[in-house]
Each structure stands twice: as C-alpha cells, then as structure tokens.
C-alpha atoms as a PDB file:
ATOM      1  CA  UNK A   1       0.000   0.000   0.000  1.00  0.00           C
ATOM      2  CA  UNK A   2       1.353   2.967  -1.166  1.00  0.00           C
ATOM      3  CA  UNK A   3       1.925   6.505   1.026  1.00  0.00           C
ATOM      4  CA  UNK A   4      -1.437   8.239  -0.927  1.00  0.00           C
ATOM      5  CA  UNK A   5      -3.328   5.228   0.354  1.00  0.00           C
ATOM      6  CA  UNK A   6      -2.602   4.820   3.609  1.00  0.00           C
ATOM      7  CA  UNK A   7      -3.419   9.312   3.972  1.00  0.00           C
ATOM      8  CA  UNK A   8      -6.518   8.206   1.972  1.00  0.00           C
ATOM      9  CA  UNK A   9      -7.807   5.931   4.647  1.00  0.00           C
ATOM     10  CA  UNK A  10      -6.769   7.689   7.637  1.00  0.00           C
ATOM     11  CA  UNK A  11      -8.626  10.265   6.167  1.00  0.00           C
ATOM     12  CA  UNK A  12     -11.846   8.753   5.910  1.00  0.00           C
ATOM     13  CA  UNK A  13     -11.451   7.051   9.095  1.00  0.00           C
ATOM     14  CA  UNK A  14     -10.859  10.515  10.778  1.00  0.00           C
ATOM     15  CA  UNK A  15     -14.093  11.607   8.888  1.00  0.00           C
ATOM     16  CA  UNK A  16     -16.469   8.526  10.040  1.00  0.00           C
ATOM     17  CA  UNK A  17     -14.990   9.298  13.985  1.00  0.00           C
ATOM     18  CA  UNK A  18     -15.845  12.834  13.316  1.00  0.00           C
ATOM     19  CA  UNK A  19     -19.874  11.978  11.954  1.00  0.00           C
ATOM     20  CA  UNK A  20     -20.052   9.934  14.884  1.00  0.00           C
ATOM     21  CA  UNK A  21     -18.943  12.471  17.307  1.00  0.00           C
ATOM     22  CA  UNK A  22     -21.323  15.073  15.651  1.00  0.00           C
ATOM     23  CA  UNK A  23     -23.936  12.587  15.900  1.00  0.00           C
ATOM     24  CA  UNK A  24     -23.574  11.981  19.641  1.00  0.00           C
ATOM     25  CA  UNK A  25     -22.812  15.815  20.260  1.00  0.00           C
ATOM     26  CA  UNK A  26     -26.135  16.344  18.353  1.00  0.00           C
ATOM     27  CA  UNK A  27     -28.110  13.302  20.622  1.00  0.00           C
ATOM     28  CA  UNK A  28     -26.463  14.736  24.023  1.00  0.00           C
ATOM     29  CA  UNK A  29     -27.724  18.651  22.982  1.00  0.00           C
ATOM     30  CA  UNK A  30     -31.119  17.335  21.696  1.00  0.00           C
ATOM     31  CA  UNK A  31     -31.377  15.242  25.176  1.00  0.00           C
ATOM     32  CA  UNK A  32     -30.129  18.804  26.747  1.00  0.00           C
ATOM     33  CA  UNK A  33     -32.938  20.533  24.917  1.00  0.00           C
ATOM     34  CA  UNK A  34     -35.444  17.826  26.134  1.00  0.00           C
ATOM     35  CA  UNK A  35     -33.912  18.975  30.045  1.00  0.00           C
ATOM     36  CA  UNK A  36     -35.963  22.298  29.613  1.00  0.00           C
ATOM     37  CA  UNK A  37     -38.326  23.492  31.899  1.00  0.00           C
ATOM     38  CA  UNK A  38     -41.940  22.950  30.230  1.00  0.00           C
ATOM     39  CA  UNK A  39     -43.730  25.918  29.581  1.00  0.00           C
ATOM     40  CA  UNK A  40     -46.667  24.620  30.195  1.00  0.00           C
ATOM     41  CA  UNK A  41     -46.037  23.812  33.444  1.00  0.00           C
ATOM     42  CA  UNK A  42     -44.514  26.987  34.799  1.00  0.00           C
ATOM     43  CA  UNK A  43     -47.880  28.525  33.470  1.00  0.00           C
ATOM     44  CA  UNK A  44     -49.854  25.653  35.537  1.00  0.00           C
ATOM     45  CA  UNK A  45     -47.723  26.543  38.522  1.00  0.00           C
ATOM     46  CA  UNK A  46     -48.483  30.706  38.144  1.00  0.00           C
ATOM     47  CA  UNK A  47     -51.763  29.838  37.661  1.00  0.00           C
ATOM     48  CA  UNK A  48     -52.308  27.804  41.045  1.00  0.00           C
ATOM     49  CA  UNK A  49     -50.545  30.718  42.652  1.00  0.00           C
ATOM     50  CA  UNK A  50     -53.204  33.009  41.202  1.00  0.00           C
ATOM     51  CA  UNK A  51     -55.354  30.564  42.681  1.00  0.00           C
ATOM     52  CA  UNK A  52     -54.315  30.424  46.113  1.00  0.00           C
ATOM     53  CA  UNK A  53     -53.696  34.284  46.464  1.00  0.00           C
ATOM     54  CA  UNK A  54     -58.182  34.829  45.009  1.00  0.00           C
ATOM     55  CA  UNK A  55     -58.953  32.728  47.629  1.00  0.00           C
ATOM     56  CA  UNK A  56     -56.849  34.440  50.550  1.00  0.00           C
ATOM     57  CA  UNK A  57     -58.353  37.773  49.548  1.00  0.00           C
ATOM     58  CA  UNK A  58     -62.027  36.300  49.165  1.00  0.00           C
ATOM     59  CA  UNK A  59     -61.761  35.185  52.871  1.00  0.00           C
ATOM     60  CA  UNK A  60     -60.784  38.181  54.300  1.00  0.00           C
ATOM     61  CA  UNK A  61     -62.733  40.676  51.746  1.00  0.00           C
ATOM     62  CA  UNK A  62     -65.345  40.123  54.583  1.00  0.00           C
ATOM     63  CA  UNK A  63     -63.425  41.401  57.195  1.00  0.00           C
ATOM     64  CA  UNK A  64     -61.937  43.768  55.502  1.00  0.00           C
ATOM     65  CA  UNK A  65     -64.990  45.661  53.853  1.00  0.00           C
ATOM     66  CA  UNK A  66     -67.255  45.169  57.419  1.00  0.00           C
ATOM     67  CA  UNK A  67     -64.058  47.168  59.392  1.00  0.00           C
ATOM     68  CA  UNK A  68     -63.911  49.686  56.908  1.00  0.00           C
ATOM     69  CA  UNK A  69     -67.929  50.293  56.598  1.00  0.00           C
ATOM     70  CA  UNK A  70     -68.063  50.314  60.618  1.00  0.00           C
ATOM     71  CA  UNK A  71     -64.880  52.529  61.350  1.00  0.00           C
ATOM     72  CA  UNK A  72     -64.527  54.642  58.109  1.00  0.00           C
ATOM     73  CA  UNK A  73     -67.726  55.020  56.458  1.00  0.00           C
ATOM     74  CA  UNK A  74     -69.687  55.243  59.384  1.00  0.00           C
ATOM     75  CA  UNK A  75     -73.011  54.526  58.051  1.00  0.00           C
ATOM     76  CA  UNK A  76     -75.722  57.689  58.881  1.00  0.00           C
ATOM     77  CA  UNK A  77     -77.606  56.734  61.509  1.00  0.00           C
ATOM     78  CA  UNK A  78     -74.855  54.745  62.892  1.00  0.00           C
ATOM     79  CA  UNK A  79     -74.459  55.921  67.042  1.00  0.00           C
ATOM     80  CA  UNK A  80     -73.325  54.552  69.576  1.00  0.00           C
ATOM     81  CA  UNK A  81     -73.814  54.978  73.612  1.00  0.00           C
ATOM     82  CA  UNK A  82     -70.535  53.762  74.493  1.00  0.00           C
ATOM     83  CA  UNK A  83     -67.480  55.794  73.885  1.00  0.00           C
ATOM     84  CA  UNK A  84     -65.971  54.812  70.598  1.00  0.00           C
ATOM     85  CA  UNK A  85     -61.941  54.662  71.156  1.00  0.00           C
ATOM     86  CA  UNK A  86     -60.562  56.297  68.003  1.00  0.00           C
ATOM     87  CA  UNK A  87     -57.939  55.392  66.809  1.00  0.00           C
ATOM     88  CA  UNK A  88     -58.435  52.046  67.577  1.00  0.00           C
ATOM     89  CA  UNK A  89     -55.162  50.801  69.284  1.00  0.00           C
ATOM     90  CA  UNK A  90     -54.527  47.307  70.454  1.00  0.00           C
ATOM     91  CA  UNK A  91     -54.755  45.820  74.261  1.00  0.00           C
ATOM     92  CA  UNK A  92     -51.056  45.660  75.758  1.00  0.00           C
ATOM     93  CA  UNK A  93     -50.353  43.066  77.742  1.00  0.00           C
ATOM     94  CA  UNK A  94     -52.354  41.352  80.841  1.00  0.00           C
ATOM     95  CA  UNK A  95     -51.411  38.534  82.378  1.00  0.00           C
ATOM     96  CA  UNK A  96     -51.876  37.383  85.795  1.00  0.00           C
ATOM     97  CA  UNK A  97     -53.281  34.448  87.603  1.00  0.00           C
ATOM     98  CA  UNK A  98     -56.793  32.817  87.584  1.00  0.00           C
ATOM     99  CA  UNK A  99     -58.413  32.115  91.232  1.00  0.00           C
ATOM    100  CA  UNK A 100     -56.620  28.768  91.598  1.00  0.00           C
ATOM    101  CA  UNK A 101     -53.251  30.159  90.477  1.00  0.00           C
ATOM    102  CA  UNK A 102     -52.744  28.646  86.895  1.00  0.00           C
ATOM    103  CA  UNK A 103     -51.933  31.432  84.463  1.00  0.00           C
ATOM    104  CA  UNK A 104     -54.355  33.696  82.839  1.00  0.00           C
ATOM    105  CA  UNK A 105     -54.056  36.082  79.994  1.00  0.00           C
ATOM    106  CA  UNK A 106     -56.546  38.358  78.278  1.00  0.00           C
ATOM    107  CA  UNK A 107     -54.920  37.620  75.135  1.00  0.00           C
ATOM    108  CA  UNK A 108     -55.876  33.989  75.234  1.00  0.00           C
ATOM    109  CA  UNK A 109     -59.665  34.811  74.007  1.00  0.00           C
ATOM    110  CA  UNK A 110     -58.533  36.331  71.083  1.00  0.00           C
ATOM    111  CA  UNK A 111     -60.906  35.915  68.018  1.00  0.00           C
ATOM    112  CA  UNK A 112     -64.104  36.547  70.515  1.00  0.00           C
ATOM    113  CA  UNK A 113     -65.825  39.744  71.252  1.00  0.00           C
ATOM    114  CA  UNK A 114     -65.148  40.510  75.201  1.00  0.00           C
ATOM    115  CA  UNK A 115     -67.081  42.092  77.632  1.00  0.00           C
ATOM    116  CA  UNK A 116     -64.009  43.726  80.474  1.00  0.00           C
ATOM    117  CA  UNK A 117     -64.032  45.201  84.013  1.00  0.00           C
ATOM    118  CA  UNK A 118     -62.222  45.787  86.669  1.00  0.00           C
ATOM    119  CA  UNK A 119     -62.610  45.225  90.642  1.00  0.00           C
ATOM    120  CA  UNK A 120     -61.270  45.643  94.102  1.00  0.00           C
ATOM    121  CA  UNK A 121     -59.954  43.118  95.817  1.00  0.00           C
ATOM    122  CA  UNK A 122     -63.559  42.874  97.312  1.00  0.00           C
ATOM    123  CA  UNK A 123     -66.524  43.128  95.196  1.00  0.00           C
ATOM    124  CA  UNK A 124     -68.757  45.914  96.113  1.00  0.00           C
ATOM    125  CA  UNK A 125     -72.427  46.612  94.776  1.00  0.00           C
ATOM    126  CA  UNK A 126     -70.897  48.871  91.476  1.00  0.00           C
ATOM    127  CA  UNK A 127     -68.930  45.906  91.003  1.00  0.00           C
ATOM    128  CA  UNK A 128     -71.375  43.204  90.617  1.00  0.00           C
ATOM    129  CA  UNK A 129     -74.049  45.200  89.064  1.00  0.00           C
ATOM    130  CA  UNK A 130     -71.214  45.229  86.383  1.00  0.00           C
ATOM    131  CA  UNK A 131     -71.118  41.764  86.398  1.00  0.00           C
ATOM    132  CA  UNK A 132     -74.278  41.377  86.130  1.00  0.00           C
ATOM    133  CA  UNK A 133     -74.784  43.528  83.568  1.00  0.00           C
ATOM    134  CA  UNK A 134     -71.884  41.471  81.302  1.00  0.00           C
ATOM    135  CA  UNK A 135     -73.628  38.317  82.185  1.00  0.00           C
ATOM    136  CA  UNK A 136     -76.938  39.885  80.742  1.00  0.00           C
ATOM    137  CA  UNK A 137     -75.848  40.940  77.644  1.00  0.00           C
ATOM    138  CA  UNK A 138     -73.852  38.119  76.604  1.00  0.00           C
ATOM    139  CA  UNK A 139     -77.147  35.977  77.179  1.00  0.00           C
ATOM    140  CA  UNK A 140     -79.570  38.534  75.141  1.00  0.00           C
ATOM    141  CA  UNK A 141     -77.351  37.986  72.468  1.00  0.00           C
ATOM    142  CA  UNK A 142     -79.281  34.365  71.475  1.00  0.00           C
ATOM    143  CA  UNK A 143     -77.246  32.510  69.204  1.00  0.00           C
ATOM    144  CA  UNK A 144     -74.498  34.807  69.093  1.00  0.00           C
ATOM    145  CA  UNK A 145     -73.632  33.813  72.456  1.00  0.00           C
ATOM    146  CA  UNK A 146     -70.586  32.115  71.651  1.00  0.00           C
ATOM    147  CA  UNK A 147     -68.925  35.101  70.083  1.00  0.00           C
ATOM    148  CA  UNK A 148     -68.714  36.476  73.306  1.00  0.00           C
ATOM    149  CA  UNK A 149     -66.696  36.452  76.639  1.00  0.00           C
ATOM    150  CA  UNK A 150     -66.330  38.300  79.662  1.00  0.00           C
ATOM    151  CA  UNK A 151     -63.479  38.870  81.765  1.00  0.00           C
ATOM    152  CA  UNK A 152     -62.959  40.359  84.934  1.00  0.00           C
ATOM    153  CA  UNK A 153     -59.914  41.925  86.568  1.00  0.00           C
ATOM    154  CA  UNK A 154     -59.094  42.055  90.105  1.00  0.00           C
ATOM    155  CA  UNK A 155     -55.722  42.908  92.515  1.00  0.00           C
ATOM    156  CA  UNK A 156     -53.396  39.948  92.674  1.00  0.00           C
ATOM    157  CA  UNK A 157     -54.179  39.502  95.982  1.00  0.00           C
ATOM    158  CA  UNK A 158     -57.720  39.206  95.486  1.00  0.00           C
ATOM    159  CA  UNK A 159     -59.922  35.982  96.427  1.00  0.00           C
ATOM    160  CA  UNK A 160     -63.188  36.167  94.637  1.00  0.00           C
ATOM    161  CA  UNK A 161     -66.173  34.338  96.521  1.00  0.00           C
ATOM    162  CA  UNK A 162     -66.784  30.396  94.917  1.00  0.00           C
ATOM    163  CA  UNK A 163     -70.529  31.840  95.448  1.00  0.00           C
ATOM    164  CA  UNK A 164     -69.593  35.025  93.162  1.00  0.00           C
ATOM    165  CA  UNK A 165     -67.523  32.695  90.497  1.00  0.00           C
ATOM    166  CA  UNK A 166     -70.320  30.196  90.872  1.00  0.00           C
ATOM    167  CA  UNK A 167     -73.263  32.886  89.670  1.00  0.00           C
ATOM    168  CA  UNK A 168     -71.005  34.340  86.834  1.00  0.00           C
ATOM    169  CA  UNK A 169     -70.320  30.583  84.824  1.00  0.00           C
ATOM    170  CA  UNK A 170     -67.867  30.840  82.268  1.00  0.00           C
ATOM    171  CA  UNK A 171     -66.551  34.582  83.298  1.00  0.00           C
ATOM    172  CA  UNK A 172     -62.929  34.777  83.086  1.00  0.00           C
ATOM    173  CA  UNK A 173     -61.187  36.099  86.151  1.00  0.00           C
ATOM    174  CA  UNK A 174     -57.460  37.337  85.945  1.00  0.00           C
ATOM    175  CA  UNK A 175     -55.654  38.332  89.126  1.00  0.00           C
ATOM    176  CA  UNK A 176     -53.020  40.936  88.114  1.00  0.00           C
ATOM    177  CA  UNK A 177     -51.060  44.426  89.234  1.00  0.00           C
ATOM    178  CA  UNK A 178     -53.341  47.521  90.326  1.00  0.00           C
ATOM    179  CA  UNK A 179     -52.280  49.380  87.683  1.00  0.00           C
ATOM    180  CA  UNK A 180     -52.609  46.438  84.829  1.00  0.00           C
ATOM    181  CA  UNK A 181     -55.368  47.633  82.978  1.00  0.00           C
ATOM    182  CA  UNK A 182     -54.178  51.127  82.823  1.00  0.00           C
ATOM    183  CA  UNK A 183     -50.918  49.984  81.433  1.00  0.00           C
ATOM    184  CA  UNK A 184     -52.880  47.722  78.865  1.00  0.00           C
ATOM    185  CA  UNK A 185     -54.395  50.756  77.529  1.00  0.00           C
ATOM    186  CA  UNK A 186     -57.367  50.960  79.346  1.00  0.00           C
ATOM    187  CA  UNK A 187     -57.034  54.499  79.190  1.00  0.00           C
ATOM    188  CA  UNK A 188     -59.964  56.997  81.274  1.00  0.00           C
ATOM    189  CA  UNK A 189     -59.348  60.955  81.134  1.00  0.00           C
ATOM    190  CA  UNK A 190     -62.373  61.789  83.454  1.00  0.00           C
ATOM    191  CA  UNK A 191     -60.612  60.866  86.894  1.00  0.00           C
ATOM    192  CA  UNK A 192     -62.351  57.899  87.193  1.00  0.00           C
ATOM    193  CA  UNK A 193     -60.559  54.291  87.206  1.00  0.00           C
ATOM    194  CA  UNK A 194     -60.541  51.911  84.560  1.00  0.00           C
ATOM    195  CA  UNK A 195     -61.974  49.158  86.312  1.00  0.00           C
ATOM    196  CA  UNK A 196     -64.963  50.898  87.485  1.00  0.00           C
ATOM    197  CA  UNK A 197     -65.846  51.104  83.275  1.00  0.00           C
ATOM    198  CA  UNK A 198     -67.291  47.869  81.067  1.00  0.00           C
ATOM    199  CA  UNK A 199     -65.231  47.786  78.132  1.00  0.00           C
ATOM    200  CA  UNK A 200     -65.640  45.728  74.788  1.00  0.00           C
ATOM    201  CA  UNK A 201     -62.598  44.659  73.226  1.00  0.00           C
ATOM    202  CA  UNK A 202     -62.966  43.002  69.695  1.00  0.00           C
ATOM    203  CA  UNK A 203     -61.951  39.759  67.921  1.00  0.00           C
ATOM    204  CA  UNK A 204     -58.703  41.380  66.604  1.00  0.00           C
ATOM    205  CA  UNK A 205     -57.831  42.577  70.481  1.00  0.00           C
ATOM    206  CA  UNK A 206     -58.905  46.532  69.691  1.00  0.00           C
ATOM    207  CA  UNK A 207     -60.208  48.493  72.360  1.00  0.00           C
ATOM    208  CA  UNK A 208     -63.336  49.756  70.528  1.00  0.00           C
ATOM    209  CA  UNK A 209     -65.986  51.003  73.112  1.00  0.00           C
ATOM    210  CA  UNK A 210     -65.787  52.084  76.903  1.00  0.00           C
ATOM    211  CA  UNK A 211     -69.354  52.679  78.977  1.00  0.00           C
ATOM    212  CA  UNK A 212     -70.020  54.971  81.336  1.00  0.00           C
ATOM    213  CA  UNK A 213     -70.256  54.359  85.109  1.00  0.00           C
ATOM    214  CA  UNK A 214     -73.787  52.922  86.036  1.00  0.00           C
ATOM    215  CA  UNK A 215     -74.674  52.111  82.246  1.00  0.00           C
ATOM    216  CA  UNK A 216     -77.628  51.353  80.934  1.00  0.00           C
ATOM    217  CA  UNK A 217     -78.353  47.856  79.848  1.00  0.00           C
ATOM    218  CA  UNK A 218     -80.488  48.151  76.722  1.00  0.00           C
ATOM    219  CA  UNK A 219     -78.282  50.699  75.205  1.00  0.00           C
ATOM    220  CA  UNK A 220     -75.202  48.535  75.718  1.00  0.00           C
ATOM    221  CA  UNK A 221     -77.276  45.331  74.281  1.00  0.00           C
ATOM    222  CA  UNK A 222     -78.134  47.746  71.289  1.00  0.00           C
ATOM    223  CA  UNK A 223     -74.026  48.642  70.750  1.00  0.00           C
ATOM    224  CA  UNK A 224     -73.338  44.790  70.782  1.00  0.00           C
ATOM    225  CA  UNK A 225     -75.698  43.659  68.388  1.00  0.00           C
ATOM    226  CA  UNK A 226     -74.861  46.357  66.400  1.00  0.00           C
ATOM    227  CA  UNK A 227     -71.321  45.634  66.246  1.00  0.00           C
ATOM    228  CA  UNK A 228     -71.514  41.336  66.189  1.00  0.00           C
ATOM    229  CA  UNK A 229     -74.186  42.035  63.238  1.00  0.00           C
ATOM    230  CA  UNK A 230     -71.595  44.847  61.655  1.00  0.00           C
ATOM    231  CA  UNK A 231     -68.893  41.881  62.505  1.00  0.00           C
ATOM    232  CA  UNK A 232     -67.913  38.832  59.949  1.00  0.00           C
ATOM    233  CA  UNK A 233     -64.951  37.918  62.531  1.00  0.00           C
ATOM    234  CA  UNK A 234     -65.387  36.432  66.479  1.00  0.00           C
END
C-alpha cells in the first residue's frame, strides 16, 4: 500500500470518527434541549398561585370591607352609647393568675368579642351590678352567644367568693397588678378608674368602646348587636 493510500484511509477514518462524534454531540444537545423546563407547566404553577392568592383575599374581603364600613364610612344613623376609642389601638399586655393560680391572659380569648371590668380586691355593689350587667348581655345575644366572653380583673391579691364565680359561669377572672389595665391601655381621662368602666374589646384585640359608670343595659345590648351584626370575625 502505497503513502497516498494509507493518507486516503486515515482520512476517511478521521471523517467517520468525526460523523459519529457530531452525531452523539447532536443526541447529548437534543437530550439537553429535552432537560428544559416545560412551559406549560410553569404557566400551571403561576396559575395555582393566582389561585391560592383569590382565595386568601375572598376570605378576608369580609373582614376587611365590614371594618372599613363600621370605622370609616360610618353609616348615617350609625351611634353609639358607648365611647368609641378612636384610633383604635390594640390591648397591651395582661397577664396574671386565675383564682386557683394557673396562668391567665386576656390575650388567650382572642378571636371573641369581650365584655371587660375591673374590681377591688372585694366586690362591692358597682362591682357586681357590672357583672351582672356582662352576664346579661352576653345571654340577650341568642345565638351569638358564643362570640362572646367576659373577663374580669381584680388585685393579685384578690380571692373572689366560689358563690360570686359560681353565679357568673364561664366569666374569666385574671388576678393581676393595680395598675394592669391602665398599662394595657385601658385608658380613662375623666378621673375615674378603669376598672370601674365595662369595656368591649374586639376579635382582633382593639379596644373599641368604653361605657359609662352605672350604664344602661339596653343601650349597651343595642351597641353589641350592632357591632356582632356589623362583625364577619369572632
């Protein structure tokens, strides 16, 4: 075999490793290609983000637009007896101790509407007329009942009756500092005390209304159905 022969094939064996080099260069970029994200499915995923984000603002459109007709609108004819606390500004901290010592906090019935006083470490006749009045107006509520709690705040040395606790089921008792509701926010500027005042603190844990000493019970019934009817939360 001569010199041009043996170039010749070396040649064309160079060219056939070359094709087949191309050809798996070509199968390795086309499986490369395949690796790409699908369109299709980064549309699916946007979509189901869409989704989830019409749903979030469907649920709390209702809360939302009832706030905003109640506190900015103000519907005419809309009054109230209580004092409406504008702006509304959030309960600070309360904490104490129930009657038989285990921790209590006001914070814990968050999401209900509650009904607040205050007391000495004895409870006079102002006092439980309050009480009473709380206990009244959470059961002329009907149905709604549930939406609402009452809590009561006394001195940290205070040891409420078993025949007071036993008349006012379900009321919430928290043993705490003199001075804990003032510090919470339960602000008066009339020189009377915060705990002699029935308070309603909503869902959210917003001051929103503060009575008068010796309130009247069918105007405060009127303020609470107007505000759990007004209400799509607690």
């Amino acid at each position: 075999m001569n010199y041009e022969s043996r170039e010749s094939d070396r040649h064309e064996a160079a060219g056939r490793a070359g094709a087949s080099a191309d050809g798996r260069s070509g199968s390795a970029s086309d499986t490369l290609a395949g690796a790409s994200p699908d369109p299709g499915a980064r549309r699916r995923v946007r979509r189901g983000r869409l989704i989830a984000l019409g749903i979030l603002l469907i649920c709390a459109a209702p809360i939302i637009a009832s706030y905003f007709t109640y506190y900015v609108i103000r519907p005419e004819g809309r009054t109230n007896y209580g004092t409406l606390l504008e702006p509304l500004r959030t309960v600070g901290e309360l904490r104490g101790t129930a009657p038989d010592g285990a921790p209590a906090d006001l914070a814990a019935l968050r999401g209900r509407w509650v009904l607040v006083t205050g007391g000495g470490s004895s409870c006079d006749a102002d006092c439980e007329h309050r009480l009473y009045l709380m206990r009244q107006l959470r059961l002329t509520t009907g149905k709604d009942r549930d939406r609402v709690e009452r809590a009561w705040i006394v001195p940290a040395d205070a040891q409420p009756p078993a025949s007071l606790l036993e008349a006012h089921d379900g009321l919430v008792v928290i043993r705490a500092d003199a001075d804990a509701m003032a510090r919470a926010g339960f602000a008066v500027d009339d020189g009377s005390r915060p705990q002699d005042h029935v308070w309603i603190v909503d869902p959210l844990g917003n001051l929103v209304l503060r009575y008068p000493l010796a309130p009247n019970a069918s105007r405060m019934k009127k303020d609470l159905l107007k505000l759990l009817k007004a209400s799509r939360i607690g």
